[in-house]
Structures are given as C-alpha cells and as structure tokens.
Protein backbone atom coordinates (compact mmCIF):
# COMPACT_ATOMS: atom_id res chain seq x y z
CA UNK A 1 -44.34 -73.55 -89.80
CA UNK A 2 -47.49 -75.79 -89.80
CA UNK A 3 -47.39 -78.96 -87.90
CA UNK A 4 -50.94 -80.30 -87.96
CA UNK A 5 -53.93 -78.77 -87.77
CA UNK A 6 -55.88 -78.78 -84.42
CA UNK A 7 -58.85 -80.03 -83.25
CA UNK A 8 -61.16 -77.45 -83.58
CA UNK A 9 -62.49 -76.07 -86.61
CA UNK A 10 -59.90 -73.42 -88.51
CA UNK A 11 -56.86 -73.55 -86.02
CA UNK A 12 -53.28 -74.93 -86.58
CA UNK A 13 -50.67 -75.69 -84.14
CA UNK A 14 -47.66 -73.54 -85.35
CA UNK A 15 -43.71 -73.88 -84.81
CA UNK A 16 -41.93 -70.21 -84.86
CA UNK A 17 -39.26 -69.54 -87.41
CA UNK A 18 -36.77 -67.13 -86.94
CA UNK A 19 -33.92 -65.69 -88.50
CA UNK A 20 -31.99 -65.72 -85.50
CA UNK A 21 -28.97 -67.88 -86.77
CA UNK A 22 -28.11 -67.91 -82.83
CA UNK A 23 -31.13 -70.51 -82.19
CA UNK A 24 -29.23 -72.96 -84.53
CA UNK A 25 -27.46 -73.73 -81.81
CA UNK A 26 -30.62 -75.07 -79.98
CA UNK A 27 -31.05 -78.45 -78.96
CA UNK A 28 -34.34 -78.35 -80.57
CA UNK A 29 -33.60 -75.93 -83.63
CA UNK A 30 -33.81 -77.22 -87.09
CA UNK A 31 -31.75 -74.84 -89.65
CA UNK A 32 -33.00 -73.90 -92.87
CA UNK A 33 -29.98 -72.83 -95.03
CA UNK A 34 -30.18 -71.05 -98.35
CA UNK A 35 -27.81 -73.89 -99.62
CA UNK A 36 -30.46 -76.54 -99.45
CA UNK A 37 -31.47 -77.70 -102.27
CA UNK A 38 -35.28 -77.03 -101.07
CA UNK A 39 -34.33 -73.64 -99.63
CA UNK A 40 -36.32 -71.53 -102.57
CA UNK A 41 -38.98 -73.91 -102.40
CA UNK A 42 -39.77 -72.69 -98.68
CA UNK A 43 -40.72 -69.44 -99.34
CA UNK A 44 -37.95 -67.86 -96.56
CA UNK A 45 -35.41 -64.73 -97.33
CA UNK A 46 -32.92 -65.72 -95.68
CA UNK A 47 -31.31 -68.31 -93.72
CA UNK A 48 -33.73 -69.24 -91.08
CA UNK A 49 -34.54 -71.75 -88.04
CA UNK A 50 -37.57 -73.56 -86.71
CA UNK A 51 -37.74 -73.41 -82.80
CA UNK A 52 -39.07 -76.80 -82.48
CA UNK A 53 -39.36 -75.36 -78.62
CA UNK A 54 -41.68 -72.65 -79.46
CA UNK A 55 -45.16 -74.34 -80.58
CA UNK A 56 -48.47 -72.35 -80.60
CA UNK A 57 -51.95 -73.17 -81.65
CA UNK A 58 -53.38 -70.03 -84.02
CA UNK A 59 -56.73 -69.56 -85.83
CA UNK A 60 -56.62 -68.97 -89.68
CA UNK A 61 -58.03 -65.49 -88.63
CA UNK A 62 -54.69 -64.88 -87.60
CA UNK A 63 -52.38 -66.53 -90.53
CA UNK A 64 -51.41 -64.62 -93.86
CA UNK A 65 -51.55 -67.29 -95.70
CA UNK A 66 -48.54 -69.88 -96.49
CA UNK A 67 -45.24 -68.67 -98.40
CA UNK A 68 -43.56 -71.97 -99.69
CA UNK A 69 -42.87 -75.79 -98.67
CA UNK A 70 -40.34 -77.39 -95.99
CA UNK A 71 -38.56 -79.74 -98.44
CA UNK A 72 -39.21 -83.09 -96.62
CA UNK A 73 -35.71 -83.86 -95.71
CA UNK A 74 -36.33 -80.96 -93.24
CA UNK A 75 -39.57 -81.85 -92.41
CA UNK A 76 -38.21 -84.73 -90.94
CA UNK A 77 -35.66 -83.31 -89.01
CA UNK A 78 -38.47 -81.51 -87.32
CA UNK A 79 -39.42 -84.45 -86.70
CA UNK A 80 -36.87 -85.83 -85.26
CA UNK A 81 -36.54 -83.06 -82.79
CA UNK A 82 -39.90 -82.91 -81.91
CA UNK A 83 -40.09 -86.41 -80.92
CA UNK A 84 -36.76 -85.97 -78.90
CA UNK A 85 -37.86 -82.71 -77.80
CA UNK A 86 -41.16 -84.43 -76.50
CA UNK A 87 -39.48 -88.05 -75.23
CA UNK A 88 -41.84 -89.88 -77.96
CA UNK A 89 -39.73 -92.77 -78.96
C-alpha cells in the first residue's frame, strides 16, 4: 500500500500487505475483509492485511503499477495505527 511518496524523485514509501490472516492479530495490522463495503474497490483477492510494522521506501522501477483503492474508512485506520505504532499523538 502507498503511504506518501518520498522525497526523492520517483520513490514511495510502501506498507506490505499480506494475506496472512494470522497478522490480523497484530497490534499494528489493519484487516481488509472481503465484507467491506470498499473491499472490490481495493483491487485485493482475498481477505488481506496491511502490516502497518513493515514500511519500505521503493522506486517506481520496482512497482507494477496500482490494483485498486483503500476505501478511506481503512485508510484511516492505517492511520490510526501508524500514529500509535509511531507514538505521534
């Protein structure tokens, strides 16, 4: 998942999504679940979670290219757990 896009020229900093239903339990884990209302919106196959934990910074020379939206409901559950994650009040 996108979170911003960095500083320098063509890179983004970069949650990981898995579809490890076990990382739902996660402190920092935001689920994505095919009953949202968004879920078809995003793009995913199946039931997935953002590891709010696992952040990387890519270049575009490195990302396929986007597959849907986060609804924004979930996008600010991210957030949420980012801020938590990274004591930001």
């Amino acid at each position: 998942m996108v979170l911003a896009q960095a500083d320098t020229p063509n890179d983004f900093v970069v949650a990981f999504i898995t579809s490890n239903g076990n990382a739902a339990r996660l402190p920092s884990a935001v689920l994505v679940d095919s009953v949202h209302v968004g879920f078809k919106k995003t793009g995913l196959k199946a039931v997935s979670v953002i590891r709010c934990d696992k952040i990387v910074t890519l270049n575009d020379s490195v990302i396929s290219g986007g597959i849907g939206v986060l609804p924004t409901a979930l996008f600010g559950s991210v957030h949420g757990k980012l801020q938590r994650l990274f004591n930001i009040p």
